[in-house]
Protein backbone atom coordinates (compact mmCIF):
# COMPACT_ATOMS: atom_id res chain seq x y z
CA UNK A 1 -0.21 22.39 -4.66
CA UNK A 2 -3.02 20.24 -5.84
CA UNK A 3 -6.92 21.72 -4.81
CA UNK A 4 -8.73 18.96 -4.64
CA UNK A 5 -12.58 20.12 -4.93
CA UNK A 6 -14.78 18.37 -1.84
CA UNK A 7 -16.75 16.33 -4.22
CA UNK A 8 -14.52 14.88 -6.01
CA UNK A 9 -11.86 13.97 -3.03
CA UNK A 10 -13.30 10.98 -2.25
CA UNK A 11 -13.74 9.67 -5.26
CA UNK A 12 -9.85 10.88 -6.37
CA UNK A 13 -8.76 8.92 -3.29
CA UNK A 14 -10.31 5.61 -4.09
CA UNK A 15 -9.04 6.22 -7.20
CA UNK A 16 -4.91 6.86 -6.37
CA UNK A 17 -5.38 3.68 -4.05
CA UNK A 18 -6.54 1.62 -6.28
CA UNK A 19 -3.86 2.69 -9.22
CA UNK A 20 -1.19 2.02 -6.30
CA UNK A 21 -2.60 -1.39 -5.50
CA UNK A 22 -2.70 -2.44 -8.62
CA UNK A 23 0.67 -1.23 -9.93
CA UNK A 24 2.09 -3.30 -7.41
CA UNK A 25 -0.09 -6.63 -8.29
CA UNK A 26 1.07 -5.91 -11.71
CA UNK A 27 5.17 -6.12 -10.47
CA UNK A 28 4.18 -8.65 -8.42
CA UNK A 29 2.43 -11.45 -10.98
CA UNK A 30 4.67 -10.89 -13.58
CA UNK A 31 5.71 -13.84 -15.61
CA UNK A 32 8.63 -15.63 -15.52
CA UNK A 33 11.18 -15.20 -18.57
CA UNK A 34 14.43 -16.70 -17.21
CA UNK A 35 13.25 -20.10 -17.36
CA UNK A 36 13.77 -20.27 -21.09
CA UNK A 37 17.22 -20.02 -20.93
CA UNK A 38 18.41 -21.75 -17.91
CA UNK A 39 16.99 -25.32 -18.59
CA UNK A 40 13.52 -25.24 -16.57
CA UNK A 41 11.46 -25.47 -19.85
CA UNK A 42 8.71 -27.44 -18.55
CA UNK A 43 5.31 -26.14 -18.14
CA UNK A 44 3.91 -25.77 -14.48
CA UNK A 45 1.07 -25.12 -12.43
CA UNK A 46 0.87 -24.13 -8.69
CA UNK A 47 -2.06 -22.84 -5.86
CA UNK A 48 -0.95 -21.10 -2.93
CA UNK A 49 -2.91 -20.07 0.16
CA UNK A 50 -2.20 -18.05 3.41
CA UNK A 51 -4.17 -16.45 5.82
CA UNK A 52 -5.82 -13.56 3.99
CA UNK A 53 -4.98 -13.86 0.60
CA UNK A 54 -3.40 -16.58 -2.25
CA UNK A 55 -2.15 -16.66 -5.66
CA UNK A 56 -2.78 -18.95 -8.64
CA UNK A 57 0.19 -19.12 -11.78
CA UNK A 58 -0.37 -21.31 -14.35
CA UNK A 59 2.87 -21.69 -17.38
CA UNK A 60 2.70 -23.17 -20.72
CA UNK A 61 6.32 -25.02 -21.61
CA UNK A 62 8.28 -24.03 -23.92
CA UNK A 63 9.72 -26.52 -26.42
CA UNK A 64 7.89 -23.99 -28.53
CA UNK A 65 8.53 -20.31 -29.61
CA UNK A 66 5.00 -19.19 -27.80
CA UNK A 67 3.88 -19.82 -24.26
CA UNK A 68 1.16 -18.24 -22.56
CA UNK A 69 0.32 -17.81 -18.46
CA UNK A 70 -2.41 -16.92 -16.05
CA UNK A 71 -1.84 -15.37 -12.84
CA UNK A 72 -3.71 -14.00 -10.11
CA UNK A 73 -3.46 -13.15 -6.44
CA UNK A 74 -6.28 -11.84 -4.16
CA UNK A 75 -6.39 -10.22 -0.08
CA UNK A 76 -8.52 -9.51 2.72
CA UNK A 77 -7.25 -7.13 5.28
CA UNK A 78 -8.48 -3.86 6.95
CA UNK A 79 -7.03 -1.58 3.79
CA UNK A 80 -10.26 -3.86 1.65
CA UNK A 81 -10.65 -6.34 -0.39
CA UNK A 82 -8.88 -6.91 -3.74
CA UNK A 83 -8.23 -9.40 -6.18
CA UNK A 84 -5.95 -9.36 -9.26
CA UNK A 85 -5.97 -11.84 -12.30
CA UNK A 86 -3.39 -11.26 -14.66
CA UNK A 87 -2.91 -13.27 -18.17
CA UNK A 88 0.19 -12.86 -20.64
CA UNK A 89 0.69 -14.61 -24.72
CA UNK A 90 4.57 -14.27 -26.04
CA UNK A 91 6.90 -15.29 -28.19
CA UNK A 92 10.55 -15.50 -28.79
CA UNK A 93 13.64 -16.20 -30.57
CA UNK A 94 16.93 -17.67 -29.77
CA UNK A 95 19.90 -15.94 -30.13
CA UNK A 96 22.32 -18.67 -30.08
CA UNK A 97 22.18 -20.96 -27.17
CA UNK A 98 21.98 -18.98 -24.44
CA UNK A 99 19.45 -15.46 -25.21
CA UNK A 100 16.44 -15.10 -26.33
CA UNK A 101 13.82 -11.85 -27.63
CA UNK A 102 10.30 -11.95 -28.07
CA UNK A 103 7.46 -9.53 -27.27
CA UNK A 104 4.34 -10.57 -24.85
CA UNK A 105 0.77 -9.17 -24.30
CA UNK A 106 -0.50 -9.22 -21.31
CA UNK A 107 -3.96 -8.48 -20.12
CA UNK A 108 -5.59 -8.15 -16.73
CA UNK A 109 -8.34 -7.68 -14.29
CA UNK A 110 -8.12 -5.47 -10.62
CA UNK A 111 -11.27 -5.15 -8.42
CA UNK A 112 -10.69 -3.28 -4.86
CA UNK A 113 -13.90 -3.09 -2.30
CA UNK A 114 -13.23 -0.47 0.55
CA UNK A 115 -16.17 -1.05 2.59
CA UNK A 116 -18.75 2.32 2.91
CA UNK A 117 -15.92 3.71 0.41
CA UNK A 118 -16.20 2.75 -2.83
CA UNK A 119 -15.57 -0.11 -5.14
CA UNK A 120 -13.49 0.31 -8.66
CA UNK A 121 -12.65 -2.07 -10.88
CA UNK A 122 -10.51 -2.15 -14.61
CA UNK A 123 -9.68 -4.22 -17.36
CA UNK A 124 -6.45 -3.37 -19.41
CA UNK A 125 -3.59 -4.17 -21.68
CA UNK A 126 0.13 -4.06 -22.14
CA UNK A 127 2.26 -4.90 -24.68
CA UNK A 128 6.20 -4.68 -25.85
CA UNK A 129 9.70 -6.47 -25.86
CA UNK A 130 11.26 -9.10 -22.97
CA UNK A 131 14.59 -10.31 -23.24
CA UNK A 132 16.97 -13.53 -20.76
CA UNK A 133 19.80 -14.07 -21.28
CA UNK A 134 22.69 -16.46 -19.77
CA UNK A 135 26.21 -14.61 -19.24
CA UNK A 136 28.57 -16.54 -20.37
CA UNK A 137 29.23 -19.81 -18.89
CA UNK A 138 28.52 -19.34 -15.99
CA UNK A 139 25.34 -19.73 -14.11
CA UNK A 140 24.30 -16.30 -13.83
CA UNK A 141 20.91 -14.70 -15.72
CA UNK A 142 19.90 -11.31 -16.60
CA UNK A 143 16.21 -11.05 -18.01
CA UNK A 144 14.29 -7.51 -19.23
CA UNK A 145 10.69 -6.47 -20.20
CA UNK A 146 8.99 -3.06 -21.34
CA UNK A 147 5.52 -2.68 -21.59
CA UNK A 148 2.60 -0.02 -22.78
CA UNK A 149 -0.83 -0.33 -22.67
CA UNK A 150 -4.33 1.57 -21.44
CA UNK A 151 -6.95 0.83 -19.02
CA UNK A 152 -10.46 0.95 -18.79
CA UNK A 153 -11.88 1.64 -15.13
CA UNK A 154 -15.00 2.37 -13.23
CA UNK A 155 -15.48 3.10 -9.65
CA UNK A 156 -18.89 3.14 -7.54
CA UNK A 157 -18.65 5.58 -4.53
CA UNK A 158 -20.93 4.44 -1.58
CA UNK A 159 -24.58 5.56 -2.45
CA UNK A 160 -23.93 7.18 -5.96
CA UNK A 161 -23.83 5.93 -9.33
CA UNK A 162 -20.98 4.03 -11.47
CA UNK A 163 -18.41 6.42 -13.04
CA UNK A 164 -16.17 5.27 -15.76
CA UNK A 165 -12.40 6.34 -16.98
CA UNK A 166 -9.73 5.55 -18.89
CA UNK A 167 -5.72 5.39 -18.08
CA UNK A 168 -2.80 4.23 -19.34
CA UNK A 169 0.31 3.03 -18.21
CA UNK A 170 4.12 1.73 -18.24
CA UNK A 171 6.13 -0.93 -16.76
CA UNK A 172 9.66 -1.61 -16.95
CA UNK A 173 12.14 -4.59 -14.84
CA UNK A 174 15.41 -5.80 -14.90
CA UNK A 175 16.74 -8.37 -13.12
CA UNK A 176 20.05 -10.60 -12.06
CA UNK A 177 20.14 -13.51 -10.56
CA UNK A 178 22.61 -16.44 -10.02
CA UNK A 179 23.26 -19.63 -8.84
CA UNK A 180 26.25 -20.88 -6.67
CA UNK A 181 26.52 -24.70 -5.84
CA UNK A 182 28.81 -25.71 -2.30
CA UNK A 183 28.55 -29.12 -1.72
CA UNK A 184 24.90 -29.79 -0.12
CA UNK A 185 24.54 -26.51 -0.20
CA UNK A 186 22.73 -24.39 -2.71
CA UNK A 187 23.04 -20.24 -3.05
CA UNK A 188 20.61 -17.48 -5.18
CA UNK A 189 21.60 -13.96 -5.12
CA UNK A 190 19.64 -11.84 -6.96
CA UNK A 191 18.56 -8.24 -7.35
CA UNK A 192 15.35 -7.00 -9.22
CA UNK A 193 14.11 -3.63 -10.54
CA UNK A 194 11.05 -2.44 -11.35
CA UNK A 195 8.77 0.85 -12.18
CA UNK A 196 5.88 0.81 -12.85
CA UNK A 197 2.94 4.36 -14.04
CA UNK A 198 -0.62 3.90 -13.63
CA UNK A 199 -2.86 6.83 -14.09
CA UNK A 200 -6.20 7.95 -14.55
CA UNK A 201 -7.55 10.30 -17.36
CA UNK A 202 -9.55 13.55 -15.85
CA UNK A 203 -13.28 12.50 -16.48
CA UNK A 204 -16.81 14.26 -15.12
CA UNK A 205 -18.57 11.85 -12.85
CA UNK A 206 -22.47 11.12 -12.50
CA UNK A 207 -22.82 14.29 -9.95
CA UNK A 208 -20.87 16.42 -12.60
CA UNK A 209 -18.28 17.04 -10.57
CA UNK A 210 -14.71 17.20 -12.24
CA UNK A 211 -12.31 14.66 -11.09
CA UNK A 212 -8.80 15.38 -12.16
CA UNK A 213 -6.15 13.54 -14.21
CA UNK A 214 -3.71 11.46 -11.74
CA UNK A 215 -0.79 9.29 -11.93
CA UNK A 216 1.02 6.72 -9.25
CA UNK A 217 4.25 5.72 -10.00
CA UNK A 218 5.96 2.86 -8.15
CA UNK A 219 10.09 2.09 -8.40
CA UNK A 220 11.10 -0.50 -6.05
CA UNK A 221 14.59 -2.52 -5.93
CA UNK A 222 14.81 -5.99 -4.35
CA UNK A 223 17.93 -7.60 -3.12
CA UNK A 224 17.79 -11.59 -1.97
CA UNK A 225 19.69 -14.37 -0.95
CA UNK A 226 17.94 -17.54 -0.82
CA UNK A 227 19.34 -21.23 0.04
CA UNK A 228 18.29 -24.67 -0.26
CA UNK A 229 19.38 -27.61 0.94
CA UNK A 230 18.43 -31.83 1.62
CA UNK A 231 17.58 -32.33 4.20
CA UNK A 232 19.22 -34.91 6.25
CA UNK A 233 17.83 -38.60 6.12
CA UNK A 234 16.21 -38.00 2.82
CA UNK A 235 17.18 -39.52 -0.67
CA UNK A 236 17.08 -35.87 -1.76
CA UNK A 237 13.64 -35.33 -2.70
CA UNK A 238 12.82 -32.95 0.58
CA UNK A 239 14.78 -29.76 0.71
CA UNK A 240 15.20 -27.23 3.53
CA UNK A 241 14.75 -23.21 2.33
CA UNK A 242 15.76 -20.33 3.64
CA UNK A 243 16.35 -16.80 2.48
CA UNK A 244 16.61 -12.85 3.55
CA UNK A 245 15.95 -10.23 0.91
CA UNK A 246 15.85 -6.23 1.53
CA UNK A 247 13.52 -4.15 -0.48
CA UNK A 248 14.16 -0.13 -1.15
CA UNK A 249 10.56 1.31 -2.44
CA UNK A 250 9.36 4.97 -3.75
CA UNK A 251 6.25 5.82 -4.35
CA UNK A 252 5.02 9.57 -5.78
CA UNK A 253 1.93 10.72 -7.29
CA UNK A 254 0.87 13.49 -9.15
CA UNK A 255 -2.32 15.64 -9.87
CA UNK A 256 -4.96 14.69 -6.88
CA UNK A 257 -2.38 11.98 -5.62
CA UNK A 258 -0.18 14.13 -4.15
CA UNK A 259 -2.05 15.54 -2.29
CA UNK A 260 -4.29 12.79 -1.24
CA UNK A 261 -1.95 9.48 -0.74
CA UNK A 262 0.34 9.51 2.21
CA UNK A 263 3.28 7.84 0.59
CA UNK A 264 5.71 5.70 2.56
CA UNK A 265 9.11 5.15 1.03
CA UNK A 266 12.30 3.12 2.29
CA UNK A 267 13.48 0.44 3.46
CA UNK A 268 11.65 -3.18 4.47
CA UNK A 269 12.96 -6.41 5.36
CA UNK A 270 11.73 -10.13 4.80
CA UNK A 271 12.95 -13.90 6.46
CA UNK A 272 11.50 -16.84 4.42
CA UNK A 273 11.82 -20.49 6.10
CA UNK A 274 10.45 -23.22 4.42
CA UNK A 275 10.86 -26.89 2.96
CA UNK A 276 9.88 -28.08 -0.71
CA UNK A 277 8.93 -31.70 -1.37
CA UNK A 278 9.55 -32.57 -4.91
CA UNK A 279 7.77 -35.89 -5.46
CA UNK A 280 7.08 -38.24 -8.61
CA UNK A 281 5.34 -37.46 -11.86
CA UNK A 282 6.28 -34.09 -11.98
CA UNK A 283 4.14 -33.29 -8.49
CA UNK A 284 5.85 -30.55 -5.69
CA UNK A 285 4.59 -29.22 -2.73
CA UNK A 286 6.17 -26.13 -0.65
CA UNK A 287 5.57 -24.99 2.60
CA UNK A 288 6.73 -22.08 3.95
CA UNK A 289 6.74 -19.69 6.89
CA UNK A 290 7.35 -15.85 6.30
CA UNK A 291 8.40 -12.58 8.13
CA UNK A 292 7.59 -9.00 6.02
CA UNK A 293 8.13 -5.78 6.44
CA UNK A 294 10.74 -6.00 9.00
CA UNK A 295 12.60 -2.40 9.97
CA UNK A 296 9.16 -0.03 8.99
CA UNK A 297 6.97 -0.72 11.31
CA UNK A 298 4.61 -3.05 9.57
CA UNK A 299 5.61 -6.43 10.66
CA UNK A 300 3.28 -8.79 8.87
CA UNK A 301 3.56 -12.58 9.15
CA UNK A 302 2.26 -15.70 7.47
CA UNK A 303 2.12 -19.11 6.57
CA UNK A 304 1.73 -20.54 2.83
CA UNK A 305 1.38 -23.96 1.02
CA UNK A 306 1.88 -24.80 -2.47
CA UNK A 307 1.35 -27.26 -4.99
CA UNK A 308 2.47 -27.63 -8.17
CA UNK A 309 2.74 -29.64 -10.74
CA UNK A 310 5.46 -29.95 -13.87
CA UNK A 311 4.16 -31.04 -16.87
């Protein structure tokens, strides 16, 4: 069992939520990797908003070996404010006509406000091999990454001074996904996996208090079905979207986080309706309507607009 010393609780629990948070941004804003294998080489740019939060991901083509993307997402809601900005260089090589290796940096920003809390913010780095590949003929696409890097934090505790630390962390993901073409009708299964370590190096803060080394680690597995479709009266440039996906999630901790973060693990569910409008000059707009966290507890729900641009 972790003792957690009084002074430095509060502090060690800003702390393990703000790891978690931004382990999952990091899953979440990840670039991607299949597109240089199955045809979508084009660059693109697209701005989403819903009600609390929105996302920004901007893609460099690549008719080129090297590409390079900026992505960011930020939310308001009654767990605090946060905002993530993440930015990733790479490079690759074909292997024949259908695979490709390279290796990508990416580095990245996380700020998290808890209000009469504390505030901490870091700046890191990660580094390391990706991989897509096409299997065989067939329109089916399997794409990798594993990453390193280390973190520099600081966190300011309501009515005390700034405290800095360092980290570092891992992330690995896998995933599959297909296409499958019936008439009008258009069908994506996929399945992704991810893990992901954040932690914090033990460091003395401004009160001289010792806070303790910590770690949140995050494994999740997503399954999905998606489908699109014209819709009817259209010369094919509005389409209809739908999908279901189920998402299995673990989270544990260790040092102060294990004893400080309730962690909640299982099953959740999400519904996705939508339409996309694909328009002239490379110009798209989606809109889309959204059920998460079905079968927890934690229903949330949401409305979101995109536009994008292919260039």
């Amino acid at each position: 069992m972790v003792v957690v010393p009084p002074a430095a609780g509060a502090a060690s629990a800003s702390v393990s939520r703000f790891l978690g948070s931004r382990a999952r941004s990091l899953v979440q804003n990840q670039p991607d990797v299949v597109r240089f294998v199955d045809g979508r080489t084009a660059g693109n740019f697209n701005a989403q908003v819903t009600r609390g939060n929105g996302n920004l991901d901007f893609l460099t083509g690549a008719n080129g070996p090297f590409w390079a993307s900026l992505q960011g997402s930020w939310s308001d809601d009654t767990a605090g404010d946060q905002s993530y900005v993440l930015g990733s260089f790479g490079g690759h090589t074909h292997i024949g006509s259908n695979a490709i290796v390279g290796a990508m940096l990416q580095i990245d920003y996380a700020e998290r406000s808890e209000a009469g809390v504390a505030d901490t913010e870091g700046t890191g780095w990660l580094v390391g091999p990706y991989f897509a590949a096409q299997l065989g003929n067939h329109p089916l696409y399997l794409d990798g990454r594993l990453l390193y890097g280390t973190t520099d934090n600081a966190i300011t505790p309501s009515g005390a001074a700034k405290d800095k630390f360092d980290g570092e962390r891992w992330l690995a993901t896998l995933g599959l996904e297909g296409k499958i073409q019936a008439n009008n009708l258009a069908i994506f299964p996929g399945i992704d996996v991810s893990y992901v370590k954040d932690g914090q190096d033990a460091y003395v803060d401004s009160t001289s208090a010792l806070i303790a080394a910590q770690n949140v680690e995050q494994t999740e597995v997503a399954f999905g079905l998606d489908f699109e479709t014209p819709m009817s009266g259209t010369a094919g440039d509005m389409v209809l979207t739908w999908g279901a996906s189920g998402i299995w999630s673990e989270t544990n901790g260790s040092g102060p986080s294990a004893a400080i973060v309730q962690f909640d693990d299982g099953w959740r569910g999400r519904l996705d309706l939508g339409f996309r409008y694909e328009g002239s000059m490379g110009l798209r707009s989606d809109a889309n309507a959204f059920v998460d966290g079905l079968g927890n507890g934690e229903e949330s729900y949401g409305l979101s607009f995109t536009v994008g641009f292919t260039f």
